[in-house]
C-alpha atoms as a PDB file:
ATOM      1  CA  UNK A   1       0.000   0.000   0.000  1.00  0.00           C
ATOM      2  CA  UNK A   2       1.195   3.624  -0.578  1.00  0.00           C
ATOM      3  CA  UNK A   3       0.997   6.550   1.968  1.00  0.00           C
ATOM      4  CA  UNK A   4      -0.008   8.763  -0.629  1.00  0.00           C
ATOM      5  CA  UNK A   5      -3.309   6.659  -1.095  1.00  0.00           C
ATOM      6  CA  UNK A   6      -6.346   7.188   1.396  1.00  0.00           C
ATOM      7  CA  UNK A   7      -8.929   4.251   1.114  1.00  0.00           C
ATOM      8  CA  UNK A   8     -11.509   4.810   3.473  1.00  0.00           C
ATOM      9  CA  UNK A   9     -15.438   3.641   3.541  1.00  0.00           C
ATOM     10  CA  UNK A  10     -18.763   5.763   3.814  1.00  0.00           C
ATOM     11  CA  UNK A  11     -21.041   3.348   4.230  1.00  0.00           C
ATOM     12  CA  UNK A  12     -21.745   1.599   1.006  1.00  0.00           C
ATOM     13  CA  UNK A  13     -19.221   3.533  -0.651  1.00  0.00           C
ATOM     14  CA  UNK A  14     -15.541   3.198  -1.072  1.00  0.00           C
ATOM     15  CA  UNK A  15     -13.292   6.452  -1.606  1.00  0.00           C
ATOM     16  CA  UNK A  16      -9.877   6.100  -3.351  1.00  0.00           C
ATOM     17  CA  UNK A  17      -8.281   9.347  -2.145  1.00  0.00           C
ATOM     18  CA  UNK A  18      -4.753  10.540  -4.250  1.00  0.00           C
ATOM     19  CA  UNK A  19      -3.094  12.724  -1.366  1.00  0.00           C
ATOM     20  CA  UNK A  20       0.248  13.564  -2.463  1.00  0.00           C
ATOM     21  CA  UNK A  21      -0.151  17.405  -2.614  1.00  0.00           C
ATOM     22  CA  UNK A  22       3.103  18.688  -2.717  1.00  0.00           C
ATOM     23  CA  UNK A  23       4.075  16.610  -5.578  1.00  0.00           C
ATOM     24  CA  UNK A  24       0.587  17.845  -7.106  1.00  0.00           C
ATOM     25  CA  UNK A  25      -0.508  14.213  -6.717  1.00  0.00           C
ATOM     26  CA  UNK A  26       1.926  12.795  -9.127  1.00  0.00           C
ATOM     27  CA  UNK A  27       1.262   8.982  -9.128  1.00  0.00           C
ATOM     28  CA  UNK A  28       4.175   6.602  -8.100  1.00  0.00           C
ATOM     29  CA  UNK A  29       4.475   2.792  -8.982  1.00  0.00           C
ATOM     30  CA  UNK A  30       3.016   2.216  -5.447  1.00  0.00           C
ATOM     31  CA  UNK A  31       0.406   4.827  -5.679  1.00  0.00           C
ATOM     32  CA  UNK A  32      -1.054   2.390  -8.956  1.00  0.00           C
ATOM     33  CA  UNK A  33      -0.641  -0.322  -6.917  1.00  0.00           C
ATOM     34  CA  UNK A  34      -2.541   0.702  -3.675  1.00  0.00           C
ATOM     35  CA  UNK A  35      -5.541   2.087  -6.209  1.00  0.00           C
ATOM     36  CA  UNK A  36      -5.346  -1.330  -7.912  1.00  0.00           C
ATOM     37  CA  UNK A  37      -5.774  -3.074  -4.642  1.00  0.00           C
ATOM     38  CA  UNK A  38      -8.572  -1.621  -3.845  1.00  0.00           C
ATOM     39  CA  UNK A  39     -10.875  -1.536  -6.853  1.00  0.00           C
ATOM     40  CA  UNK A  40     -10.169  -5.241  -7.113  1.00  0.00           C
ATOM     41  CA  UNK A  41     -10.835  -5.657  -3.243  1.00  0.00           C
ATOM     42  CA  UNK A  42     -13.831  -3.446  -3.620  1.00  0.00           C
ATOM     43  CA  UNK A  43     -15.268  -5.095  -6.136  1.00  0.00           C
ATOM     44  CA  UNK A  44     -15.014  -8.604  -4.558  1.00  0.00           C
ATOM     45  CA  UNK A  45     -16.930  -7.194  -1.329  1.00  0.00           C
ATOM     46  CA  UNK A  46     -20.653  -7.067  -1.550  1.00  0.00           C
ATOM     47  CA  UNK A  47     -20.771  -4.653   1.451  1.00  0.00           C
ATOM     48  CA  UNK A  48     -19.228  -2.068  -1.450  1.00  0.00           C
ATOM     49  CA  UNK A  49     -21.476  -0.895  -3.990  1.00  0.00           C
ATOM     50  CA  UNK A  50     -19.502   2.120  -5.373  1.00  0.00           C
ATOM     51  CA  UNK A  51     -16.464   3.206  -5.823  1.00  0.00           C
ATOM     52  CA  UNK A  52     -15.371   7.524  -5.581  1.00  0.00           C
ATOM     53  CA  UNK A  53     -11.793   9.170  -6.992  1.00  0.00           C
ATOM     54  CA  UNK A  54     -11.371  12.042  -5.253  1.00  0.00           C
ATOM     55  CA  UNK A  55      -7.766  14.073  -5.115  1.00  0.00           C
ATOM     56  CA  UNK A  56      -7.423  17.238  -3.252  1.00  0.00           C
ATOM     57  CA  UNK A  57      -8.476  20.870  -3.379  1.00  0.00           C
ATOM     58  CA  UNK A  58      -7.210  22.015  -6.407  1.00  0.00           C
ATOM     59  CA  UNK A  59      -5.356  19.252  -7.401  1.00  0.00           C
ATOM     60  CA  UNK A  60      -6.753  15.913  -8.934  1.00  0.00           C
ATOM     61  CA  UNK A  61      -3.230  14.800  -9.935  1.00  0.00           C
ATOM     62  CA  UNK A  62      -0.911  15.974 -12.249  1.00  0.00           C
ATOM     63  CA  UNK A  63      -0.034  12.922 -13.872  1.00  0.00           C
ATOM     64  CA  UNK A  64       2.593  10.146 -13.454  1.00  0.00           C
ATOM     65  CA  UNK A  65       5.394  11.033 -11.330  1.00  0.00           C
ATOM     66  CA  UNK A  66       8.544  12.061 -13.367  1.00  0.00           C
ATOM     67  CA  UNK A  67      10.799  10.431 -11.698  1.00  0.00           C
ATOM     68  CA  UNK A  68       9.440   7.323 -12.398  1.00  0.00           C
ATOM     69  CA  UNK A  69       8.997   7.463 -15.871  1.00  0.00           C
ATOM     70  CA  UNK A  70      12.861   8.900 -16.045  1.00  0.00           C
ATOM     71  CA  UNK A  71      13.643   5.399 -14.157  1.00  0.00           C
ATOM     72  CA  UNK A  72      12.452   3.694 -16.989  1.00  0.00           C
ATOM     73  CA  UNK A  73      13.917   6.373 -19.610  1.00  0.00           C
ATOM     74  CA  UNK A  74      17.600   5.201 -18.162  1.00  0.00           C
ATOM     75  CA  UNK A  75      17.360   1.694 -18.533  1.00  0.00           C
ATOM     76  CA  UNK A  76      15.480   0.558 -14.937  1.00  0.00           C
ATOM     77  CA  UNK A  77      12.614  -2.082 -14.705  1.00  0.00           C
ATOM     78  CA  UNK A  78       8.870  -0.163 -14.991  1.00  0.00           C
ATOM     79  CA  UNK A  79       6.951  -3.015 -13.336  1.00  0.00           C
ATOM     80  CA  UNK A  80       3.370  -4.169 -14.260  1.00  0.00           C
ATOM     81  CA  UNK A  81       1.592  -1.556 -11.778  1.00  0.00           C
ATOM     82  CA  UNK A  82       0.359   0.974 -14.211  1.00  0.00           C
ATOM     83  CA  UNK A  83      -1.108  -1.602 -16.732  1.00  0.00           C
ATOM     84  CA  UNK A  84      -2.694  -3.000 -13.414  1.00  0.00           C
ATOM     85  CA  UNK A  85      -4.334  -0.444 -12.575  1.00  0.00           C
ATOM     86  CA  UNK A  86      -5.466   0.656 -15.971  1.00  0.00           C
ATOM     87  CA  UNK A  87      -7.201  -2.960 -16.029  1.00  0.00           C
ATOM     88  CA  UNK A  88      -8.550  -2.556 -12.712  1.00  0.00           C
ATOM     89  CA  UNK A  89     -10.028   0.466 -13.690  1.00  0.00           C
ATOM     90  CA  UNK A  90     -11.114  -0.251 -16.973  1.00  0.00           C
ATOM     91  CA  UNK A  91     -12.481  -3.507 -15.804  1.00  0.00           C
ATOM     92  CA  UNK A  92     -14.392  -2.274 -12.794  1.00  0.00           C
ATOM     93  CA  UNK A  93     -17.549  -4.034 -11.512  1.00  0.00           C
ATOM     94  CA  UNK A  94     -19.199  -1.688  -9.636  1.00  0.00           C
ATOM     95  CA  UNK A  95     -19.987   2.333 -10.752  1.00  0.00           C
ATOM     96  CA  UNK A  96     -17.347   4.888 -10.620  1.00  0.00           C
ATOM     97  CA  UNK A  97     -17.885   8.094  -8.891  1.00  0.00           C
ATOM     98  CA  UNK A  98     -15.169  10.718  -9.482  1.00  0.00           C
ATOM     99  CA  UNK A  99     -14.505  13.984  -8.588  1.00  0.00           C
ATOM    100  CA  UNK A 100     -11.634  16.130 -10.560  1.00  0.00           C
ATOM    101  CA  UNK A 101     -10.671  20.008  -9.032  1.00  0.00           C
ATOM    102  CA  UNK A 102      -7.772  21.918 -10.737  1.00  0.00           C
ATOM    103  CA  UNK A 103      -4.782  20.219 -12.421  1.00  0.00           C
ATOM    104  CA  UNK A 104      -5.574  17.134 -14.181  1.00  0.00           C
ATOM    105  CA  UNK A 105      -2.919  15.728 -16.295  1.00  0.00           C
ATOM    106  CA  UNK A 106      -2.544  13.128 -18.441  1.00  0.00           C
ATOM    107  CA  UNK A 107      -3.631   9.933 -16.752  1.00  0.00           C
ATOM    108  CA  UNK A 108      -5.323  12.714 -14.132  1.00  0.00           C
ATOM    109  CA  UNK A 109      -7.549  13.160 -16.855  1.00  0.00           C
ATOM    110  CA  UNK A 110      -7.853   9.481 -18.857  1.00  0.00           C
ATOM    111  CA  UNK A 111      -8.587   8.151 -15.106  1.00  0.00           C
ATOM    112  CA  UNK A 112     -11.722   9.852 -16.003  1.00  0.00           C
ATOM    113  CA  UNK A 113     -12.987   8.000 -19.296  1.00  0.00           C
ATOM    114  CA  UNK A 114     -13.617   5.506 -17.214  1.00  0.00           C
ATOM    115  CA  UNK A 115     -16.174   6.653 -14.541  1.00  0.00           C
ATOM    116  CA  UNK A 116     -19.853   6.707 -14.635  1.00  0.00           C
ATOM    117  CA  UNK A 117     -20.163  10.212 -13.372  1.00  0.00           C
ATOM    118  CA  UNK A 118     -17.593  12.864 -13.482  1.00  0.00           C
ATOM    119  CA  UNK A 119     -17.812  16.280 -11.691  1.00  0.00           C
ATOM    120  CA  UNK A 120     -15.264  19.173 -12.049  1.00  0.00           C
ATOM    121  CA  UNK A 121     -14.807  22.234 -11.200  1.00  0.00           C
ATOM    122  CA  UNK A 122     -15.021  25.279 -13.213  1.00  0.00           C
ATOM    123  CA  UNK A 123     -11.231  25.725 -12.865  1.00  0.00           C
ATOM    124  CA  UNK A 124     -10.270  22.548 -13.941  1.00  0.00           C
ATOM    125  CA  UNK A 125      -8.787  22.096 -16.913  1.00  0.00           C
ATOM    126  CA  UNK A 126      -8.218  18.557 -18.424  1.00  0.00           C
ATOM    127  CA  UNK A 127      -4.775  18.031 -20.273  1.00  0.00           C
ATOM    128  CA  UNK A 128      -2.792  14.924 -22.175  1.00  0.00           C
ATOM    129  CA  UNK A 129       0.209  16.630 -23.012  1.00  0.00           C
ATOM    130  CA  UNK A 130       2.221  13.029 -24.279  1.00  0.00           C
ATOM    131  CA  UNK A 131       3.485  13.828 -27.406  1.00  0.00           C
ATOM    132  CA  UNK A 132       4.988  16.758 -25.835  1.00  0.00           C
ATOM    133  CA  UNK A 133       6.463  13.976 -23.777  1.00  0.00           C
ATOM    134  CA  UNK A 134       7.688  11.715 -26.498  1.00  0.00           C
ATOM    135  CA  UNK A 135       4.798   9.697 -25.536  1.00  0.00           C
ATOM    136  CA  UNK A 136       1.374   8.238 -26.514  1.00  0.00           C
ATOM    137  CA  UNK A 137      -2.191   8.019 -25.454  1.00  0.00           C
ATOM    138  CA  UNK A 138      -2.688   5.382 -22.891  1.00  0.00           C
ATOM    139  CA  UNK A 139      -5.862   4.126 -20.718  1.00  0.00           C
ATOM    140  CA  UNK A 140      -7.476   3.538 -23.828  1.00  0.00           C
ATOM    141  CA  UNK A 141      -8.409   7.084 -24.164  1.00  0.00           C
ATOM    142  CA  UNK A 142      -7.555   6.728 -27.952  1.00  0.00           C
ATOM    143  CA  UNK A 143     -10.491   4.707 -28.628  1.00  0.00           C
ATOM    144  CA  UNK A 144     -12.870   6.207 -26.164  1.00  0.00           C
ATOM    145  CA  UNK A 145     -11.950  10.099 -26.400  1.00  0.00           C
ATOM    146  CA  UNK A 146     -13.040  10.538 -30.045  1.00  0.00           C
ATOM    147  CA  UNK A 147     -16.293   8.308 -28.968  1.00  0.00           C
ATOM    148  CA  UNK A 148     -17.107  11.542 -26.905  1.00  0.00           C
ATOM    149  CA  UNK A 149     -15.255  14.186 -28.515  1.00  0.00           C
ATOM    150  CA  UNK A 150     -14.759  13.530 -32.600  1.00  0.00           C
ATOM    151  CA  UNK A 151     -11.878  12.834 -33.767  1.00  0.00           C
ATOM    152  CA  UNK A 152     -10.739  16.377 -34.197  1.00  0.00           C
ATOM    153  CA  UNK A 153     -11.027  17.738 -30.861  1.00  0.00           C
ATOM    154  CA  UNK A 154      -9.999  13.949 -29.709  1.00  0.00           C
ATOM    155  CA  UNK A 155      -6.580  14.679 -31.759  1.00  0.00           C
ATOM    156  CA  UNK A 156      -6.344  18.212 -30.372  1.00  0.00           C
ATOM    157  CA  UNK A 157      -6.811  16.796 -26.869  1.00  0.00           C
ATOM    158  CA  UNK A 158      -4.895  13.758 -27.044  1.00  0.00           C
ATOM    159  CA  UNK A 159      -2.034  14.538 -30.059  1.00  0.00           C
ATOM    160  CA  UNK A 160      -1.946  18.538 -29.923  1.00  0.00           C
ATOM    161  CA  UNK A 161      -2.087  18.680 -25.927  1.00  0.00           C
ATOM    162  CA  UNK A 162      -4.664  21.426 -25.990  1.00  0.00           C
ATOM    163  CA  UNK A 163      -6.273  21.753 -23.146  1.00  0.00           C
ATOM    164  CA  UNK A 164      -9.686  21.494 -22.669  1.00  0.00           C
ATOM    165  CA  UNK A 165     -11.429  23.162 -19.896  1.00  0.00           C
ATOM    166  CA  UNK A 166     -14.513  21.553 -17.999  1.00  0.00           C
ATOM    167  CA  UNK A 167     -17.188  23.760 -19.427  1.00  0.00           C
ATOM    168  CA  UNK A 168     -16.824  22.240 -22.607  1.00  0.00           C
ATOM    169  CA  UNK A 169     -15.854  18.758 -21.617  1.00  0.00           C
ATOM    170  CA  UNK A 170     -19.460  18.706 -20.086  1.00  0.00           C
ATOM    171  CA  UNK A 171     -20.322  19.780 -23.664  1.00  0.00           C
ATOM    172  CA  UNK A 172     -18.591  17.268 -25.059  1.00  0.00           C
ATOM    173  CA  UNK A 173     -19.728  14.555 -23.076  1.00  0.00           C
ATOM    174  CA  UNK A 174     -16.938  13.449 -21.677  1.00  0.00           C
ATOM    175  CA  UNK A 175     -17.725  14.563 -18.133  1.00  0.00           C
ATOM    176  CA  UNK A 176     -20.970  14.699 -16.027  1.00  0.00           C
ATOM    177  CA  UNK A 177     -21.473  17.852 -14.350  1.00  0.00           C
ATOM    178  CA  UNK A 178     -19.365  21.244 -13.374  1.00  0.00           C
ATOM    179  CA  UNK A 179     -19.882  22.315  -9.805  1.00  0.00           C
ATOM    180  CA  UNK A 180     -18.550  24.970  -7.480  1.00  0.00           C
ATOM    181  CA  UNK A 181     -15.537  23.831  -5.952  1.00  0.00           C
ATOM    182  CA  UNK A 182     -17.001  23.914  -2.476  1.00  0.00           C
ATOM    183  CA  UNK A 183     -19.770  22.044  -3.912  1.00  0.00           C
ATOM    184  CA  UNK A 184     -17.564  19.094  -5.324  1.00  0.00           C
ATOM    185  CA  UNK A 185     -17.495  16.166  -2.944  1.00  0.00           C
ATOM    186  CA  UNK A 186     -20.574  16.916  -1.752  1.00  0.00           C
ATOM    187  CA  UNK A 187     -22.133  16.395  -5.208  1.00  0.00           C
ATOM    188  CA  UNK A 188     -19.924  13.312  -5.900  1.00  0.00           C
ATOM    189  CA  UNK A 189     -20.912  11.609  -2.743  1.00  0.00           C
ATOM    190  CA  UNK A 190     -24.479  12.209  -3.216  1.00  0.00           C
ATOM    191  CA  UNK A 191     -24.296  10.504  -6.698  1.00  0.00           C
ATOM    192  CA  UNK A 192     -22.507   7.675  -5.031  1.00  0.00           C
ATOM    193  CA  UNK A 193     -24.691   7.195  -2.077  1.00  0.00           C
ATOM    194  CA  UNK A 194     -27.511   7.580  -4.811  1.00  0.00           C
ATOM    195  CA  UNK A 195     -26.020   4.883  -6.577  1.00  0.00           C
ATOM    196  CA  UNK A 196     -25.155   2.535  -3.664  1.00  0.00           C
ATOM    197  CA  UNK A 197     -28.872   2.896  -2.606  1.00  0.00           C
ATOM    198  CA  UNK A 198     -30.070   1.287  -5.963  1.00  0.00           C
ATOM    199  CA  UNK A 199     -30.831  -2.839  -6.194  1.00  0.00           C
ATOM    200  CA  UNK A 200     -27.505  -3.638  -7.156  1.00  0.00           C
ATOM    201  CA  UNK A 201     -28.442  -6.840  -9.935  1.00  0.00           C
ATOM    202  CA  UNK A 202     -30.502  -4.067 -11.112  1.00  0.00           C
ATOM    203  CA  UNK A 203     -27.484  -1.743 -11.197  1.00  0.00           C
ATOM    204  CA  UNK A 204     -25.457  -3.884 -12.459  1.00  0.00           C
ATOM    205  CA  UNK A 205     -26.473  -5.158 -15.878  1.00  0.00           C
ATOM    206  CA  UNK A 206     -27.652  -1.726 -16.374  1.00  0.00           C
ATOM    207  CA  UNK A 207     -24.313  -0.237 -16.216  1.00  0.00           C
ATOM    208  CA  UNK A 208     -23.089  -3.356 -18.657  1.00  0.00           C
ATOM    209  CA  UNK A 209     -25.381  -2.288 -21.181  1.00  0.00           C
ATOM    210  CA  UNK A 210     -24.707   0.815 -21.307  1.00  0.00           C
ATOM    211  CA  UNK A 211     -20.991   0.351 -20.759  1.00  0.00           C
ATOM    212  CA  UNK A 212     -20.766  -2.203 -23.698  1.00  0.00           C
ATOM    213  CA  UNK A 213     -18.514  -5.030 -23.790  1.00  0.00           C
ATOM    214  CA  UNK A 214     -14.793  -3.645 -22.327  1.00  0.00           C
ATOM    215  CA  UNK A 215     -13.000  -6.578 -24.778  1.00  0.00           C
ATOM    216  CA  UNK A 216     -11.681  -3.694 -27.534  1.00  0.00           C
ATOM    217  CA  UNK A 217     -10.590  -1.079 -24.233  1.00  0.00           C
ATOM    218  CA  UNK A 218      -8.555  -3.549 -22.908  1.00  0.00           C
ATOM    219  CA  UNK A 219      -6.987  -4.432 -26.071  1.00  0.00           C
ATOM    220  CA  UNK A 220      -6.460  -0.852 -27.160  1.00  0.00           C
ATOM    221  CA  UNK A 221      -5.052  -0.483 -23.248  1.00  0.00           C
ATOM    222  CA  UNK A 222      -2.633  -3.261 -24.261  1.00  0.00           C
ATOM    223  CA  UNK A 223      -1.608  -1.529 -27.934  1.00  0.00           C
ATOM    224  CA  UNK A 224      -1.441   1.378 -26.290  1.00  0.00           C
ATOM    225  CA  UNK A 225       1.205   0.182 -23.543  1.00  0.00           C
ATOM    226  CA  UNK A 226       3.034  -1.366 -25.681  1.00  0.00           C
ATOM    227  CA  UNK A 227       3.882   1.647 -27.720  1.00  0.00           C
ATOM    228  CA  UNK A 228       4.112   3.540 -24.587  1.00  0.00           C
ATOM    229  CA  UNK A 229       6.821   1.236 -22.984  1.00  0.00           C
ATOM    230  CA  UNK A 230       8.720   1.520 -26.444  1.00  0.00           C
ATOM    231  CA  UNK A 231       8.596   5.604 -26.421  1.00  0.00           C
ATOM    232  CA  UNK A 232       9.552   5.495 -22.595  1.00  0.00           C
ATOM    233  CA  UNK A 233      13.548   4.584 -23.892  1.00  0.00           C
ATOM    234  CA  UNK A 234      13.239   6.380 -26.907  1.00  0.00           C
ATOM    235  CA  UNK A 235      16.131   9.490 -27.031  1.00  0.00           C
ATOM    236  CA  UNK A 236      13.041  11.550 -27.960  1.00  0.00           C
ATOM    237  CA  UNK A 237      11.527  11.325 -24.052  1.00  0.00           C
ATOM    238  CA  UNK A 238      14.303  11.144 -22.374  1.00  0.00           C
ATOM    239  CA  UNK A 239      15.367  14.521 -23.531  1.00  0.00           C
ATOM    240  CA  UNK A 240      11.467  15.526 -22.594  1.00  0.00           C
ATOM    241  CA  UNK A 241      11.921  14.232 -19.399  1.00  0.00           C
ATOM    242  CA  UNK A 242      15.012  15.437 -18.281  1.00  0.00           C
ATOM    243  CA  UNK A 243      13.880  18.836 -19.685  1.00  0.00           C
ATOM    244  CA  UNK A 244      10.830  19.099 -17.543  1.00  0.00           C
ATOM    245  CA  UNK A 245      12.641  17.931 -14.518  1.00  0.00           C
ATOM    246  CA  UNK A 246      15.482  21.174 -15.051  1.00  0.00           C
ATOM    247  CA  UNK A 247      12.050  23.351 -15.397  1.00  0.00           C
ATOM    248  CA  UNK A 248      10.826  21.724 -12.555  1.00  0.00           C
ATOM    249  CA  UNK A 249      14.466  22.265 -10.300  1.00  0.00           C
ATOM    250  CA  UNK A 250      14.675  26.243 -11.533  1.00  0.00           C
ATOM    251  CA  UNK A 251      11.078  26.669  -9.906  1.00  0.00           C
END
């Protein structure tokens, strides 16, 4: 388990907490690994009927930590916790609340392709800059974003790293609702609580219909990490990365 993880339970519900705030909630190997556990452990308990994400005030996360990915960049093992979790979350039984407030980058935003019910904040701004990164799309969001979005505000998202604020990303589709930040986890944990109220057979095979089969998510999750484990030694990131890291020392 990872300190930087809160699991806790209201009631029916189980909250997934990222609390790593003064790394803006950059996610570690361990940090996948704890958030793995417990959507796997979660959905093997019948006393839990729905899951929340939640991250902090004004920070959902800000992507995968840097240091980490670097790791890989100069020749280190990556481990299987990322592509773990991405199943886990992908492959979730029970609904997915989350909550995003602030920075959300890259897999702080494709985290949320895969909940049922998304609320933001009107501050938050969603953003996949991996190109910039010598990188590619991952969590599947290169099947599902231009499902939501079109292909060419998918490719703007996803390929240009524009960013795309939560306003329109309610347009879009791709989330539920925008809220006042003071408003946020009490509006998530009402839809959960909502949600973990409901027969949950019922609830269930409702959410599979709608959901669809997840067979061609997890195989674009695989393509996808494939690619993405190839790019993470290419010359091209590792120059990214250790750029962003002397940005990140000068601040």
């Amino acid at each position: 388990m990872s300190e930087f993880i809160q699991i806790e339970r209201r009631g029916a519900v189980q909250v997934i907490r990222l609390n790593r705030p003064e790394k803006k909630n950059a996610i570690t190997r361990d940090m996948y690994a704890a958030m793995a556990g417990a959507l796997i452990e979660g959905d093997g308990d019948d006393t839990v009927r729905c899951h929340v994400m939640l991250g902090v005030p004004g920070i959902f996360s800000a992507g995968n930590d840097m240091g980490d990915f670097m790791a890989v960049a100069t020749g280190q093992e990556g481990g299987n916790e990322v592509f773990d979790f991405l199943l886990a979350l992908a492959q979730a039984k029970k609904p997915i609340v989350s909550g995003a407030d602030g920075i959300a980058v890259g897999i702080g935003t494709t985290i949320h392709l895969h909940c049922d019910l998304t609320f933001a904040t009107p501050q938050t701004q969603f953003h996949t800059p991996f190109v910039d990164l010598g990188l590619v799309p991952e969590a599947g969001s290169s099947l599902i974003a231009p499902q939501s979005l079109g292909a060419q505000r998918a490719f703007a998202l996803l390929a240009m790293g524009e960013k795309l604020p939560a306003e329109e990303a309610q347009a879009a589709g791709l989330i539920y609702k925008v809220v006042d930040a003071g408003a946020l986890e009490n509006a998530v944990f009402e839809a959960a609580e909502r949600l973990a109220a409901k027969p949950p057979q019922a609830l269930s095979i409702a959410r599979d219909l709608i959901r669809g089969p997840r067979d061609a998510v997890v195989e674009r999750i695989k393509q996808e990490g494939e690619h993405f484990k190839a790019r993470l030694k290419s010359d091209e990131a590792r120059q990214a990365f250790m750029a962003f890291l002397s940005r990140s020392q000068k601040k």
